[in-house]
Protein backbone atom coordinates (compact mmCIF):
# COMPACT_ATOMS: atom_id res chain seq x y z
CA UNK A 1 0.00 0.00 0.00
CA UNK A 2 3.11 2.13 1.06
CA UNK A 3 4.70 1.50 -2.35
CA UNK A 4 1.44 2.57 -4.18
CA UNK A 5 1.16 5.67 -2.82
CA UNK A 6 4.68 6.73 -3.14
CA UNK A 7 4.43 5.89 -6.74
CA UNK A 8 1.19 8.09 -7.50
CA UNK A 9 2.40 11.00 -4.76
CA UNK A 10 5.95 10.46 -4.04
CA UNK A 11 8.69 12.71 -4.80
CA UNK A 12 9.71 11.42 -8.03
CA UNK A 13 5.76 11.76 -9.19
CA UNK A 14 5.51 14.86 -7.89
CA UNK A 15 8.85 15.77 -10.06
CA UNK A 16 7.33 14.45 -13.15
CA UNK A 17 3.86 16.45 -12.48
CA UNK A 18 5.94 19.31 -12.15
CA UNK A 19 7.42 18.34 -15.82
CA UNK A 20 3.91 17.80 -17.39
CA UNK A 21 2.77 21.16 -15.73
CA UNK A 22 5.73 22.84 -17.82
CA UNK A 23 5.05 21.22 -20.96
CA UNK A 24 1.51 22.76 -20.59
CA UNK A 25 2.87 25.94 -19.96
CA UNK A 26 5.62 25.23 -23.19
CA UNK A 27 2.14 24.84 -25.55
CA UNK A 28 0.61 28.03 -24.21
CA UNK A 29 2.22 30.29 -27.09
CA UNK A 30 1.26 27.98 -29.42
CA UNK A 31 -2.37 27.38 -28.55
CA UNK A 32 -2.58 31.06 -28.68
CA UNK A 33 -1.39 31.54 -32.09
CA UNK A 34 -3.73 28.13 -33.50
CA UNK A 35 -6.69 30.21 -31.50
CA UNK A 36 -6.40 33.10 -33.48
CA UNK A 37 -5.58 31.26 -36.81
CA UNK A 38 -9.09 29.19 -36.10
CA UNK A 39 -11.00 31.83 -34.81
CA UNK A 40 -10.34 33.93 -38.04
CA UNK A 41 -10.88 30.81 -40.48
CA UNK A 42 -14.77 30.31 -38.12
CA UNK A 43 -15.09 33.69 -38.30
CA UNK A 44 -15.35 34.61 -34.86
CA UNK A 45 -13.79 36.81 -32.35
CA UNK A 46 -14.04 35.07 -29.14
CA UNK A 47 -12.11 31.92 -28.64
CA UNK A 48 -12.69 30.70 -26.09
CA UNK A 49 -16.86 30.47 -26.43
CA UNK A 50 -16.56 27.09 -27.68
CA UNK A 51 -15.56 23.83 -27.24
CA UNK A 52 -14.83 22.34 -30.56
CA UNK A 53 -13.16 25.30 -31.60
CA UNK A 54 -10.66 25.17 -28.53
CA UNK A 55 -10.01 21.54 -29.30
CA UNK A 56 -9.08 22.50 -33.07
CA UNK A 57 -7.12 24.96 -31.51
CA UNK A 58 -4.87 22.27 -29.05
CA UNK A 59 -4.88 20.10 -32.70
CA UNK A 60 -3.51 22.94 -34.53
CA UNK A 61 -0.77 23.69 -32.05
CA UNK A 62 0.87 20.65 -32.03
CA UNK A 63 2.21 20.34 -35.35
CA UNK A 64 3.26 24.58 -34.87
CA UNK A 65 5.22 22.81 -31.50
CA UNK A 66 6.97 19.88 -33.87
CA UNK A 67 7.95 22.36 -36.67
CA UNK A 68 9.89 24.48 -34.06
CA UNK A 69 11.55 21.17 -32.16
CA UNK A 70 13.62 21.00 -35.31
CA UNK A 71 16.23 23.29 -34.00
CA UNK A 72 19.35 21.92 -32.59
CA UNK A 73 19.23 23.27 -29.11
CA UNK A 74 15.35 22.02 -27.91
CA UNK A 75 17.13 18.13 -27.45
CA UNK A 76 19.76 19.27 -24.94
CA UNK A 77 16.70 21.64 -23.05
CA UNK A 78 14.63 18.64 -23.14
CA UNK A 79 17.54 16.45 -22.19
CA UNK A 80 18.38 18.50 -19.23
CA UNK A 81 14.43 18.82 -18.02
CA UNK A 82 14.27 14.83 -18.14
CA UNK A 83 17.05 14.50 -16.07
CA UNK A 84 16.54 16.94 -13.90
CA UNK A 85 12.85 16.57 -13.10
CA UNK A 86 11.88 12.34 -14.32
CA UNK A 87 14.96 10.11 -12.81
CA UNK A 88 16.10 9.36 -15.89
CA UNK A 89 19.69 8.67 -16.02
CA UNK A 90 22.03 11.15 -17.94
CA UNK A 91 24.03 8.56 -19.81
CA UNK A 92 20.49 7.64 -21.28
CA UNK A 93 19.95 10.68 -22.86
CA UNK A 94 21.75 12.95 -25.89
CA UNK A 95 24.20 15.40 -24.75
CA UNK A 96 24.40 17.25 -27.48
CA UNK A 97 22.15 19.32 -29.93
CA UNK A 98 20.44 17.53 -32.68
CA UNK A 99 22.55 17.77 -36.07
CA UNK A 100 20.81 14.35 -38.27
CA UNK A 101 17.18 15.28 -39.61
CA UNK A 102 16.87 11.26 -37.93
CA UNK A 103 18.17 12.93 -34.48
CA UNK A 104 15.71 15.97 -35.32
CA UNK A 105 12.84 13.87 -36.31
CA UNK A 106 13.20 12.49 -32.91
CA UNK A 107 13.07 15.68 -30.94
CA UNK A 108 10.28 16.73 -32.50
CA UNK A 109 8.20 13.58 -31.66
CA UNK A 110 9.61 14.04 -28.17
CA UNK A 111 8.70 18.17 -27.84
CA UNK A 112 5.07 17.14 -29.09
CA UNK A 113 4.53 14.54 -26.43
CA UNK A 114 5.83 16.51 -24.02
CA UNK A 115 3.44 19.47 -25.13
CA UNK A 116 0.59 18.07 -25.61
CA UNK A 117 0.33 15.22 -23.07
CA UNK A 118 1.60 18.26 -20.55
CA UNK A 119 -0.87 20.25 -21.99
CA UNK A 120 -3.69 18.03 -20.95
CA UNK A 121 -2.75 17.25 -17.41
CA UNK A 122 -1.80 20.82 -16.99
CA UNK A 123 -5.55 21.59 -17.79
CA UNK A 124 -6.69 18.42 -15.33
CA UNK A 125 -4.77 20.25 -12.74
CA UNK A 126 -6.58 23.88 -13.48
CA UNK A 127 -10.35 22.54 -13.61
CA UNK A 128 -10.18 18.84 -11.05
CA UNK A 129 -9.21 20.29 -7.51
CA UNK A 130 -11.61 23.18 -7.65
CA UNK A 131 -14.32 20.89 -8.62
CA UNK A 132 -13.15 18.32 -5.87
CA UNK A 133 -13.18 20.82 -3.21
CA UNK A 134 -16.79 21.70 -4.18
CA UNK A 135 -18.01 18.28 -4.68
CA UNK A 136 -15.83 17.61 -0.77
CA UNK A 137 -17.52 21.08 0.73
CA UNK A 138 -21.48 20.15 -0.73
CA UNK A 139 -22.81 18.37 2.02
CA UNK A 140 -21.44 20.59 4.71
CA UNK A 141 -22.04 24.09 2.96
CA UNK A 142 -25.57 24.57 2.30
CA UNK A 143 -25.18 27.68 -0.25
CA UNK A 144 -23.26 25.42 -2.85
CA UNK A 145 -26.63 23.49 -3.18
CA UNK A 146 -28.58 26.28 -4.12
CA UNK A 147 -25.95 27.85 -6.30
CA UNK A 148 -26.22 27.73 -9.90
CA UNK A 149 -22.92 25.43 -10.31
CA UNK A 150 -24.16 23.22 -12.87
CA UNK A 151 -24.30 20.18 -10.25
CA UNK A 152 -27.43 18.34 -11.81
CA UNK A 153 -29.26 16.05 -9.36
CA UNK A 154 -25.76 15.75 -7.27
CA UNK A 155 -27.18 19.04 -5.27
CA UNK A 156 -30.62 17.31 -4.34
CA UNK A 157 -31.73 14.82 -1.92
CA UNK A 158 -29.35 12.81 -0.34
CA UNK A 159 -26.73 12.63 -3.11
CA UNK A 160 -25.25 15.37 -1.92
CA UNK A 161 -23.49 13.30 0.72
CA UNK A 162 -22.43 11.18 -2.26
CA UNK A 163 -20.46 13.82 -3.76
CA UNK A 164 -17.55 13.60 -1.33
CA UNK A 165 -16.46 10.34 -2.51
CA UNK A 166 -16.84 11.96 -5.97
CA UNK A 167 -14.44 14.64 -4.99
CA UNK A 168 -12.21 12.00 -3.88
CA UNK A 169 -11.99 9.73 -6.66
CA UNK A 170 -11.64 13.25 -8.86
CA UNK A 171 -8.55 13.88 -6.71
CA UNK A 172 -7.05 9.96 -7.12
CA UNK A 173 -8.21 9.95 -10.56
CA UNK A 174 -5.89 13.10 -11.31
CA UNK A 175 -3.07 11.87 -9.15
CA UNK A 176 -3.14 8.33 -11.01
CA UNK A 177 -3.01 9.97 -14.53
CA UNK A 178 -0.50 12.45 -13.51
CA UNK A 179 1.75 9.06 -12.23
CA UNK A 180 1.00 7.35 -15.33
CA UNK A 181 1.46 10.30 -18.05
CA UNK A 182 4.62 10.92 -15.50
CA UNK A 183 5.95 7.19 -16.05
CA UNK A 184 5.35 7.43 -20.20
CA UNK A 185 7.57 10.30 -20.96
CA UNK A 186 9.94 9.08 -18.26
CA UNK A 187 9.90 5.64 -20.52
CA UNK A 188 9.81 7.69 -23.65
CA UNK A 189 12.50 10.00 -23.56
CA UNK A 190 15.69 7.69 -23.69
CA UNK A 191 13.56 6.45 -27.07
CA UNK A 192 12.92 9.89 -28.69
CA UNK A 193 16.24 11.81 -26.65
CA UNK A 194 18.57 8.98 -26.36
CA UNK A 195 22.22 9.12 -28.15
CA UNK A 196 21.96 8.21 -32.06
CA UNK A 197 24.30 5.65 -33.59
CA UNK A 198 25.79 8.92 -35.28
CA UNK A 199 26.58 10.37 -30.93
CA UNK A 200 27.78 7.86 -30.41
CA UNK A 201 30.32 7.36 -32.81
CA UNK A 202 31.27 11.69 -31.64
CA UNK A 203 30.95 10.81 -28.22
CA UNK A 204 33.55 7.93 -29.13
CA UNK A 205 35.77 9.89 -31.33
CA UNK A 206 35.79 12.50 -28.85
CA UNK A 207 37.45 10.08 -26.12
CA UNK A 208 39.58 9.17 -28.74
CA UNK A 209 40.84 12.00 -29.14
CA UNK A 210 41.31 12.83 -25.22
CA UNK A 211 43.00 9.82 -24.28
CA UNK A 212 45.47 10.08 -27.60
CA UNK A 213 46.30 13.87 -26.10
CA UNK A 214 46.69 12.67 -22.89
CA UNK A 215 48.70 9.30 -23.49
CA UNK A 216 51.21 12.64 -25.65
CA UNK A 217 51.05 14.13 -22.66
CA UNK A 218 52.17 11.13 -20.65
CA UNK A 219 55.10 10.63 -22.88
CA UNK A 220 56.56 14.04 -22.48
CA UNK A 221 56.34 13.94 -18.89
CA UNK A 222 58.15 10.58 -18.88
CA UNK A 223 60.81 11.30 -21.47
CA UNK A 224 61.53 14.87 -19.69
CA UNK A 225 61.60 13.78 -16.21
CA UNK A 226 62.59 10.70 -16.27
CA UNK A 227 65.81 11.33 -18.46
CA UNK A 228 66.18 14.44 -15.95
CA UNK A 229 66.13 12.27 -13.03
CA UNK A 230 68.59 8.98 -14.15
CA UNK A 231 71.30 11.99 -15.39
CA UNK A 232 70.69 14.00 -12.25
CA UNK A 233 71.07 10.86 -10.11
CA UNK A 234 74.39 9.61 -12.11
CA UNK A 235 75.68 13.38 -12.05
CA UNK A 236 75.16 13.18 -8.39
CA UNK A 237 76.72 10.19 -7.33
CA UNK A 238 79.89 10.97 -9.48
CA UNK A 239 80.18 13.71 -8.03
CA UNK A 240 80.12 11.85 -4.57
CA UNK A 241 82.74 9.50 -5.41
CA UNK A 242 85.54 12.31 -6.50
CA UNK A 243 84.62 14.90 -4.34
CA UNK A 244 87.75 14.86 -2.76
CA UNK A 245 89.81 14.41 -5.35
CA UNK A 246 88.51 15.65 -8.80
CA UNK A 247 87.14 19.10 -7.40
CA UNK A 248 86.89 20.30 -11.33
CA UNK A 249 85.13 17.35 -12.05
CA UNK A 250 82.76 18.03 -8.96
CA UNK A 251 81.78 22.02 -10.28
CA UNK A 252 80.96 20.34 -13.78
CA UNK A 253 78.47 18.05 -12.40
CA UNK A 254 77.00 20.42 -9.95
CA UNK A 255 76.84 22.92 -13.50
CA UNK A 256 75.11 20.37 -14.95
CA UNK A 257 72.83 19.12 -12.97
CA UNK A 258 71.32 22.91 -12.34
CA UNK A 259 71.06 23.00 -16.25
CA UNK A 260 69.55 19.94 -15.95
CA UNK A 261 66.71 20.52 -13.42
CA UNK A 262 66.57 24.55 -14.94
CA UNK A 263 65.06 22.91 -18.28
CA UNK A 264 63.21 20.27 -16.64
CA UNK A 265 61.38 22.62 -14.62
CA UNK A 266 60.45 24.19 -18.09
CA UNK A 267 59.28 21.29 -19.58
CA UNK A 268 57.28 20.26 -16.86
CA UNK A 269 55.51 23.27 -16.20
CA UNK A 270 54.82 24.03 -20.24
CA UNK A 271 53.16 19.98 -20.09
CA UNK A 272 51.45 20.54 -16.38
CA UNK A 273 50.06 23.86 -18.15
CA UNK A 274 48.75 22.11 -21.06
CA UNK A 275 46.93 19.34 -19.02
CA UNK A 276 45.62 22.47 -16.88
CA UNK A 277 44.41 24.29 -19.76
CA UNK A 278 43.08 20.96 -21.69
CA UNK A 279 44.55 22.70 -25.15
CA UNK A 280 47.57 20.76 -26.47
CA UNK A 281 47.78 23.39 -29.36
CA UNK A 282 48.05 26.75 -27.47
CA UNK A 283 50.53 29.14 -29.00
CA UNK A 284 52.03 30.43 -25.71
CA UNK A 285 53.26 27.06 -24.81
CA UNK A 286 57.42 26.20 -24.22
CA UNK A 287 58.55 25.26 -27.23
CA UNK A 288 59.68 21.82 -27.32
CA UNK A 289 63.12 20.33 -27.31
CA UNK A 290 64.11 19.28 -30.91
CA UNK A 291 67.38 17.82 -32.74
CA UNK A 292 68.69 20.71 -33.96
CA UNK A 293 68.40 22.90 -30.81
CA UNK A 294 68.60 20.79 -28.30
CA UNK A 295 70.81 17.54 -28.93
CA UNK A 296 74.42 19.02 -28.11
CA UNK A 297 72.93 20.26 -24.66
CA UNK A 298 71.53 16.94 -24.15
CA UNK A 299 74.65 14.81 -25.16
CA UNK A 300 76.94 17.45 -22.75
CA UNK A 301 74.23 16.41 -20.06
CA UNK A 302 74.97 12.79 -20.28
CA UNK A 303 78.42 12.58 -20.43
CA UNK A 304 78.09 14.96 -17.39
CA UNK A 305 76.84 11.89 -15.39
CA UNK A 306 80.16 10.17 -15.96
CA UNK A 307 79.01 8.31 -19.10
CA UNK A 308 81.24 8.38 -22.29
CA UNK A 309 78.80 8.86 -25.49
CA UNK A 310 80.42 8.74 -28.73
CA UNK A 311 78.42 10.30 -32.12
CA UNK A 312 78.58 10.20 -35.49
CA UNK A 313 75.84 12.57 -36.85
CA UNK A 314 75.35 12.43 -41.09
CA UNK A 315 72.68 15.15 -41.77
CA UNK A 316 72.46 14.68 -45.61
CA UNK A 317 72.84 16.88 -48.07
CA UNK A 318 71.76 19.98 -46.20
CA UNK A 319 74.65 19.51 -43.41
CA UNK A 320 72.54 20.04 -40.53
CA UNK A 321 69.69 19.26 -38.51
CA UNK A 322 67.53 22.42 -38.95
CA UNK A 323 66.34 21.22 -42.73
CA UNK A 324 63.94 18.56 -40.80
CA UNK A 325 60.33 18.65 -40.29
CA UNK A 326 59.86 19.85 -36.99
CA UNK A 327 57.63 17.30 -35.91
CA UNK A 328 60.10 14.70 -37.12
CA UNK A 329 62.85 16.77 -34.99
CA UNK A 330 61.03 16.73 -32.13
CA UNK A 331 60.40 13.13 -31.84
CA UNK A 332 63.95 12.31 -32.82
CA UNK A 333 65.02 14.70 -29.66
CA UNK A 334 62.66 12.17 -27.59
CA UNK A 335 64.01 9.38 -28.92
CA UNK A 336 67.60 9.92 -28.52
CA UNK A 337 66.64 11.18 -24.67
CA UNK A 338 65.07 8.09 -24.13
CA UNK A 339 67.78 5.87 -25.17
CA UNK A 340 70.11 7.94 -23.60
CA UNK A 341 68.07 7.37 -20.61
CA UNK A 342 67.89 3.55 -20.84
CA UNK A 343 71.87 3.79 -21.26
CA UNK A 344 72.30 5.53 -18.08
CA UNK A 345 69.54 3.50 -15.71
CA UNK A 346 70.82 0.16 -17.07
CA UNK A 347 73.92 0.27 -19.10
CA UNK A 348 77.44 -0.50 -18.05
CA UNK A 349 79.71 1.63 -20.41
CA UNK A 350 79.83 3.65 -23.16
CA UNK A 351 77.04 4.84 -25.76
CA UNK A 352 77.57 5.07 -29.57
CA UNK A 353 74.95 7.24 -30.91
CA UNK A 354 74.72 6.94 -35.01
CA UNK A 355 71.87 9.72 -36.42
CA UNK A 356 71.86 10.02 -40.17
CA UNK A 357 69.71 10.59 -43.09
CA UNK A 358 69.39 8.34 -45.56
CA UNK A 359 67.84 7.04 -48.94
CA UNK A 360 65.29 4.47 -48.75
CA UNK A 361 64.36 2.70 -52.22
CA UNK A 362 64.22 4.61 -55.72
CA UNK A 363 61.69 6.52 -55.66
CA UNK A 364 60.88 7.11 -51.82
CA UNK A 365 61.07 9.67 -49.39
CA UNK A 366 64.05 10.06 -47.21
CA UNK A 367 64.40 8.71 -44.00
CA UNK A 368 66.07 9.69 -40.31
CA UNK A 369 67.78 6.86 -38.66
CA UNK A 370 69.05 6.34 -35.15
CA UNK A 371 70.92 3.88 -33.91
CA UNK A 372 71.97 3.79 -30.18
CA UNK A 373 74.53 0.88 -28.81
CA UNK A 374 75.84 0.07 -25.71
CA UNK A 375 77.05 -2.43 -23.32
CA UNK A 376 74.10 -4.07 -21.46
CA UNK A 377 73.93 -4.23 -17.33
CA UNK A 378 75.45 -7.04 -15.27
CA UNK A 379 73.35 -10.56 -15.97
CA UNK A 380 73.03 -10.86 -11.90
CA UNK A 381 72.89 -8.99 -8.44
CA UNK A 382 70.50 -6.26 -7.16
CA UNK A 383 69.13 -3.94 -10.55
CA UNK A 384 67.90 -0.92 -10.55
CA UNK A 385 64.52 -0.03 -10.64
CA UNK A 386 63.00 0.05 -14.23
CA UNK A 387 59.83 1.90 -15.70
CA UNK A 388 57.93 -0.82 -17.03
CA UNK A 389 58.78 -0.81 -20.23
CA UNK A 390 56.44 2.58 -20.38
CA UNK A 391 59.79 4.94 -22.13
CA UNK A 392 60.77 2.01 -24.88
CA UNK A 393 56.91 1.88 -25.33
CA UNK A 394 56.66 5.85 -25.70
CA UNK A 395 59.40 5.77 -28.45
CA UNK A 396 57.37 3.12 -30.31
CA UNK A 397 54.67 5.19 -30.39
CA UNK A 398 56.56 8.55 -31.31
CA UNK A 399 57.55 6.23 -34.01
CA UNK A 400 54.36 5.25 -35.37
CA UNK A 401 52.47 8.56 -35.14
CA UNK A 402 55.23 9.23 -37.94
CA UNK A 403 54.93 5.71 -39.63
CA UNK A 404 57.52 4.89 -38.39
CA UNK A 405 59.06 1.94 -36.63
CA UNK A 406 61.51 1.46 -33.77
CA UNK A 407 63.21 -1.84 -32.24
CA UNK A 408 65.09 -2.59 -29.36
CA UNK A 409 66.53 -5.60 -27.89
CA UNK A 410 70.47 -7.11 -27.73
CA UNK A 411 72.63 -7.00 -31.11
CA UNK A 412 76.14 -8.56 -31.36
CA UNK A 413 76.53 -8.62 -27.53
CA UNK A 414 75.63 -4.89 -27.32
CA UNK A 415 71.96 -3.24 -26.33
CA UNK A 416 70.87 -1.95 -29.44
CA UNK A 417 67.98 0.62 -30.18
CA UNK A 418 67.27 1.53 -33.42
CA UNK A 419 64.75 3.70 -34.83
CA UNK A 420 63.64 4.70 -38.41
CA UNK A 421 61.29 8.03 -39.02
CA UNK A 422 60.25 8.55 -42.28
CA UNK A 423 60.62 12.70 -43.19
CA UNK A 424 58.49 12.73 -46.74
CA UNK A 425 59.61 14.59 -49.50
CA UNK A 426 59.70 17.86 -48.39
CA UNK A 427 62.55 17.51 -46.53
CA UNK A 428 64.84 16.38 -48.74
């Protein structure tokens, strides 16, 4: 019995009567405008004088409300209404404005239902209580019975004390079809305002597209700080070991690692701004690091850390690094840092870094090659801890946003990582 009531008068009813009620008010300015378009085609001036006439009227203003639901922004009003005032869950319902006519079609049904069911129970609501209270009052107030209220037989003999139960079921009555037109648009609007095949596919594209700028995101803070923090570590515990007696050696490591933690600072602001700003593309972003700016700073970092890294460097034709694409530039920068960082956490000697440009096939675009070798760490005893794989991982995909390819694993007893970036014809 509980449960019955709450579902006819409970707060979620009462929400949903509260929707109906402004759908009914939503029709008002279009009833007003079929009233005058049917009073002038009867021929007469008051509208409201008949019946039939208003009824036209409410038929005429529907299809006026379903022309108008074609704009984009009545789905996410409509949207926001259902979940706000009939329980329905948001992921249920279209986020967005309408853009398909099949998406528009939809509103429109929705916006008429709404309107014109609301419409109804919005005039149940005006002309039921009143009468209830009447019918209630008739036994008890004798004027009502002599009144000229239209009350028939109900204000003679004993029926009179009959009417209270009339007024009664008037009042359930009104309260059961509120609940029930309540519980069809509530059941109706993840049909008519639900997410197309077409939002979907956005809503999906649009999480693509976040997760691909935040996974870019992830890289650069990995490559930055983690390179910063294996160099500044090594750079550090040189320094340790000939503090007493290599006091030059001591100021150069100290020199570097401020560099060091100056430019990672940079980085790692420019990235924590962009993830704070949610717009990868601004213009006032740091610039990032690239080959030709950038590479002789970061090879004078590493060898700060006490690790010897020999390069050969063959530019092509142009004889330097500033005749790449800059997005190939930048992700060769990356690259490099992360293999000089893999070097430094894991390796046991030297590096031999090999960057050139080359000539693929006849016919073919050029292509930027990097090779990194060096001596891998000791088969046994305690190792350091690694990163999951997560920096060798980043490269890959550096890599393949340029089609790319990069591989990594042991070569001829050394660690090898080698990397191939295609740079298109215009950089030849």
């Amino acid at each position: 019995m509980r449960a019955g009531v709450g579902l006819v008068l409970g707060a979620r009813a009462r929400l949903r009567w509260v929707h109906l009620v402004l759908g009914g008010a939503l029709l008002m300015p279009y009833f007003l405008l079929a009233q005058v378009v049917v009073g002038v085609w009867a021929g007469q001036g008051g509208f409201f004088g008949s019946t039939p006439l208003t009824f036209a009227s409410y038929g005429l203003s529907l299809p006026l409300a379903a022309a108008t639901a074609v704009f984009g922004l009545v789905r996410p009003l409509s949207a926001g209404a259902v979940r706000a005032l009939c329980g329905v869950p948001g992921e249920r319902l279209a986020a967005g404005p309408a853009r398909s006519w099949a998406a528009r079609g939809r509103t429109s049904a929705w916006w008429t239902l709404h309107l014109g069911v609301g419409a109804v129970l919005s005039g149940m609501s005006l002309a039921v209580p009143p009468m209830a209270v009447v019918l209630i009052a008739l036994p008890f107030v004798s004027g009502l019975r002599t009144a000229e209220l239209g009350l028939g037989r109900l204000s003679t003999g004993a029926a009179p004390y009959v009417a209270p139960l009339l007024g009664i079921g008037l009042l359930g009555g009104l309260a059961l079809c509120a609940a029930a037109a309540g519980a069809l648009l509530a059941r109706m609007a993840p049909v008519l305002l639900g997410p197309t095949a077409a939002d979907r596919l956005a809503a999906a594209e649009e999480r693509a597209a976040d997760l691909a700028v935040r996974n870019r995101l992830a890289r650069e803070l990995h490559d930055a700080v983690g390179h910063a923090l294996s160099a500044v570590t090594l750079q550090a515990v040189a320094a340790r070991r000939v503090l007493d007696s290599d006091p030059g050696f001591v100021r150069e490591a100290l020199a570097a690692i401020e560099d060091t933690t100056r430019r990672t600072v940079g980085e790692l602001d420019a990235v924590l701004g962009l993830l704070r700003d949610a717009d990868p593309d601004r213009s006032d972003a740091a610039p990032a690091p690239t080959l030709a700016a950038d590479l002789d700073g970061l090879l004078a970092r590493t060898r700060a850390a006490g690790t010897a890294v020999t390069v050969q460097q063959d530019p092509g034709p142009t004889g330097n690094w500033e005749q790449l694409p800059a997005i190939a530039s930048r992700e060769a920068y990356r690259i490099v840092q992360e293999g000089l960082s893999n070097a430094l956490r894991h390796g046991t000697g030297p590096v031999g870094l090999w960057i050139a440009v080359r000539d693929t096939e006849e016919g073919t675009p050029r292509e930027l090659e990097i090779t990194m070798t060096n001596p891998p760490g000791p088969a046994a005893g305690p190792q350091p801890r690694t990163t999951g794989g997560r920096g060798l991982r980043g490269a890959a995909e550096r890599a393949t946003l340029l089609g790319g390819r990069v591989e990594a694993g042991p070569h001829r007893g050394q660690w090898r990582l080698r990397a191939v970036l295609p740079l298109g014809a215009g950089s030849r």
